[in-house]
N, C-alpha and C. Protein backbone atom coordinates (compact mmCIF):
# COMPACT_ATOMS: atom_id res chain seq x y z
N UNK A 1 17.51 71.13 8.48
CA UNK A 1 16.30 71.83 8.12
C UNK A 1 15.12 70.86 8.25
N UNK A 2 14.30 71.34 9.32
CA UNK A 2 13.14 70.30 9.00
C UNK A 2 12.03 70.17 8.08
N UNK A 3 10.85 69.23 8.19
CA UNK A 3 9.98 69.73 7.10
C UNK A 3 8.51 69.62 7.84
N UNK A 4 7.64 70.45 6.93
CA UNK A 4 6.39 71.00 7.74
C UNK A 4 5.60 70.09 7.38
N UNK A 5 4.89 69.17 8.25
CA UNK A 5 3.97 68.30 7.83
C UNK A 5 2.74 69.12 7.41
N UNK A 6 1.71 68.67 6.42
CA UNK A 6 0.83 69.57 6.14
C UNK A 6 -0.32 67.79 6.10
N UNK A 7 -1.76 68.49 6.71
CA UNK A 7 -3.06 67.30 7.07
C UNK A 7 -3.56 67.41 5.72
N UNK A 8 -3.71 66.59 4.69
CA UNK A 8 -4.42 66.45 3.34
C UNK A 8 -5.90 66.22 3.71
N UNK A 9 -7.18 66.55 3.83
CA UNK A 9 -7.81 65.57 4.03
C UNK A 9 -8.37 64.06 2.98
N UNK A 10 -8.89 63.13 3.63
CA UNK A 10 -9.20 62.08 2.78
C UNK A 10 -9.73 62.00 1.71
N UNK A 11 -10.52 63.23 1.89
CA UNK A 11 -11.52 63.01 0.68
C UNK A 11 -11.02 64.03 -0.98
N UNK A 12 -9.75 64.90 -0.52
CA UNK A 12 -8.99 65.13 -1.51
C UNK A 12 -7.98 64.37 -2.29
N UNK A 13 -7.49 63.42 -1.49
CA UNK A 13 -6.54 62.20 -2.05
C UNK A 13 -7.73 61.30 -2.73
N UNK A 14 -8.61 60.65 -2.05
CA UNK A 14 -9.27 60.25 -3.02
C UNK A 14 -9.91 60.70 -4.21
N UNK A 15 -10.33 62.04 -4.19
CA UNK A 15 -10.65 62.36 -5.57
C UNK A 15 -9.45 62.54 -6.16
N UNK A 16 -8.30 62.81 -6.14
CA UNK A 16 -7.42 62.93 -6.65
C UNK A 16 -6.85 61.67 -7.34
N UNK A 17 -6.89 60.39 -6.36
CA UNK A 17 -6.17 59.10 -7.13
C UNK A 17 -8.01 59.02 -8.23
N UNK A 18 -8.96 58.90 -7.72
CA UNK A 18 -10.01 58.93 -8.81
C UNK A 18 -9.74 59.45 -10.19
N UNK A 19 -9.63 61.02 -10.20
CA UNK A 19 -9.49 61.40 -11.07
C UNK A 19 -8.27 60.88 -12.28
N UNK A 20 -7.18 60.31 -11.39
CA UNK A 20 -5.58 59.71 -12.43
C UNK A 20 -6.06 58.58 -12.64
N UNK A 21 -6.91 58.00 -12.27
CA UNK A 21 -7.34 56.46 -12.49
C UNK A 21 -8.66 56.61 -13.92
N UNK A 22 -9.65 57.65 -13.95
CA UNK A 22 -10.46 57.97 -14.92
C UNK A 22 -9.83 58.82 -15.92
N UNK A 23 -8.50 59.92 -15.70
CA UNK A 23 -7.88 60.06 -16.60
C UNK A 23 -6.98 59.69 -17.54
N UNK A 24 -6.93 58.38 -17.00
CA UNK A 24 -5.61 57.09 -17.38
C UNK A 24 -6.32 55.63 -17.04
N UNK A 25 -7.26 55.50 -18.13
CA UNK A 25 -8.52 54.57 -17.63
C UNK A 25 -8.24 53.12 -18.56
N UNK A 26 -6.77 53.22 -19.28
CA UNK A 26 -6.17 52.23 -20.22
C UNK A 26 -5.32 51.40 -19.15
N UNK A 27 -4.08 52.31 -18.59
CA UNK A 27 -3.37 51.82 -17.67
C UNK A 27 -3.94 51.28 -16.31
N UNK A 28 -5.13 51.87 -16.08
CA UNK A 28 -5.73 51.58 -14.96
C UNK A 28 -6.25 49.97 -14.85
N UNK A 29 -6.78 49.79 -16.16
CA UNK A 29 -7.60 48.73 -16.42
C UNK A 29 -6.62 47.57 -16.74
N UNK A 30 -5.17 47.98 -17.28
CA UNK A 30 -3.99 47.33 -17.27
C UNK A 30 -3.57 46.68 -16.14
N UNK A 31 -3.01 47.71 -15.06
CA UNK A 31 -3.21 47.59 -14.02
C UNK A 31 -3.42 46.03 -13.06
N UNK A 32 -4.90 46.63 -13.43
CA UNK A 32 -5.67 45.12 -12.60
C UNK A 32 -6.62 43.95 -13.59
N UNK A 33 -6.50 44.00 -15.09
CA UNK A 33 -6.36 42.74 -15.50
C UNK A 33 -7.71 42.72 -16.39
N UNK A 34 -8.65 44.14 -16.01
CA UNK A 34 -9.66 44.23 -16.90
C UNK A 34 -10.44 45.19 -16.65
N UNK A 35 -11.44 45.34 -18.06
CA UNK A 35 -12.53 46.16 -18.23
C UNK A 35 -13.33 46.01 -17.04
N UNK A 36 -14.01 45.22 -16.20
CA UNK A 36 -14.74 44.84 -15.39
C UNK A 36 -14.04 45.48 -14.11
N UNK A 37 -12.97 44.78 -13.75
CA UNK A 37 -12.18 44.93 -12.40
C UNK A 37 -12.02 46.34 -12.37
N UNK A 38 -11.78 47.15 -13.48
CA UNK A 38 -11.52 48.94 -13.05
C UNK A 38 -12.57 49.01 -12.65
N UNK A 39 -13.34 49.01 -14.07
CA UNK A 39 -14.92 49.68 -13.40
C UNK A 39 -15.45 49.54 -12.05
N UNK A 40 -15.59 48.23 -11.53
CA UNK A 40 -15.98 47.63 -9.55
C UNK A 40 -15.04 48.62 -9.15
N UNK A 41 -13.51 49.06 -9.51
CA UNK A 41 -12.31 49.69 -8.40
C UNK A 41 -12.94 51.19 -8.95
N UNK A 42 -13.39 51.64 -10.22
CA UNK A 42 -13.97 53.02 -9.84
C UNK A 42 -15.49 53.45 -8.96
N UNK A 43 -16.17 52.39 -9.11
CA UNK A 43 -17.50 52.52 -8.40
C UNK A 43 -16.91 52.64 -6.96
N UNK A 44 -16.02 51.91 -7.01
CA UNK A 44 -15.65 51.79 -5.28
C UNK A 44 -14.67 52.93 -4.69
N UNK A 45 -14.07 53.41 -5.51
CA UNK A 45 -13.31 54.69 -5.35
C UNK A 45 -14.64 56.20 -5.04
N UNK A 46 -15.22 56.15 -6.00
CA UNK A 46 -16.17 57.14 -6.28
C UNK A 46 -17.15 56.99 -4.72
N UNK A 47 -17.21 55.66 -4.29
CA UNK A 47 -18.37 55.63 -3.00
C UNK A 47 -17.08 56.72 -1.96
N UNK A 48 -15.78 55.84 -2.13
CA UNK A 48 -15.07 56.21 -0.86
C UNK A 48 -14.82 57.87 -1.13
N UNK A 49 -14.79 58.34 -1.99
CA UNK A 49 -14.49 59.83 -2.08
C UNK A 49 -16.14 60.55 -1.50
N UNK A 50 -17.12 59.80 -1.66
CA UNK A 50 -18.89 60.61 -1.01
C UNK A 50 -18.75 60.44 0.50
N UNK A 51 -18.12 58.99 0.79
CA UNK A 51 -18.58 58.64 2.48
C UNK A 51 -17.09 59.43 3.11
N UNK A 52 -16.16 60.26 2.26
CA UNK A 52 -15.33 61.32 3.09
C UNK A 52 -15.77 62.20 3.08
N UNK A 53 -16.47 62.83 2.14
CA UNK A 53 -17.35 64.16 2.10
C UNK A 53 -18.65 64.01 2.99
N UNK A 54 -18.93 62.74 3.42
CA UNK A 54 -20.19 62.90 4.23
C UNK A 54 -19.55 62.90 5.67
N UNK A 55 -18.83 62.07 5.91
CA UNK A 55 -17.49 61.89 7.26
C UNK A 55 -17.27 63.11 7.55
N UNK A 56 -16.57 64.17 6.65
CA UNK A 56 -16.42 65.72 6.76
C UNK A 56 -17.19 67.10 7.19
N UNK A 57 -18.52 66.67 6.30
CA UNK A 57 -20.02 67.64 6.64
C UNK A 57 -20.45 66.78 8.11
N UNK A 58 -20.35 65.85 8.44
CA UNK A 58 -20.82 65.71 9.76
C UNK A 58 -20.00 66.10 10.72
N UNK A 59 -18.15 66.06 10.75
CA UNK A 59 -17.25 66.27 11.60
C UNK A 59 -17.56 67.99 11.86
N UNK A 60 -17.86 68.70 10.49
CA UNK A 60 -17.95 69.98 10.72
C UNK A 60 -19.21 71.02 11.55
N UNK A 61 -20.27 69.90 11.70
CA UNK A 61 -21.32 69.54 12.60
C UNK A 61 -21.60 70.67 14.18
């Protein structure tokens, strides 16, 4: 039986790991060693989830 690949796009995985990372913002910060280091890895998550939504509205162009 095979299986059906299905195309996610990018900018749903990233909001998606965003969102488990701000909903689990103890372990997150566990994780990588501090208050500081999440916060830089959510600013930087949050850019990469806009520049797929902008990647997207232009592909759809």
């Amino acid at each position: 039986m095979g299986h059906t690949i299905t195309t996610i796009p990018e900018k749903e995985i990233l909001g998606a790991a965003l969102e488990v990372c701000l909903n689990h913002r103890d372990e997150f910060e566990a994780l990588l060693g501090n208050e500081d280091k999440a916060e830089v890895a959510l600013e930087c998550l949050s850019w990469m989830v806009e520049e797929a939504e902008e990647t997207e509205k232009t592909a759809k162009r």
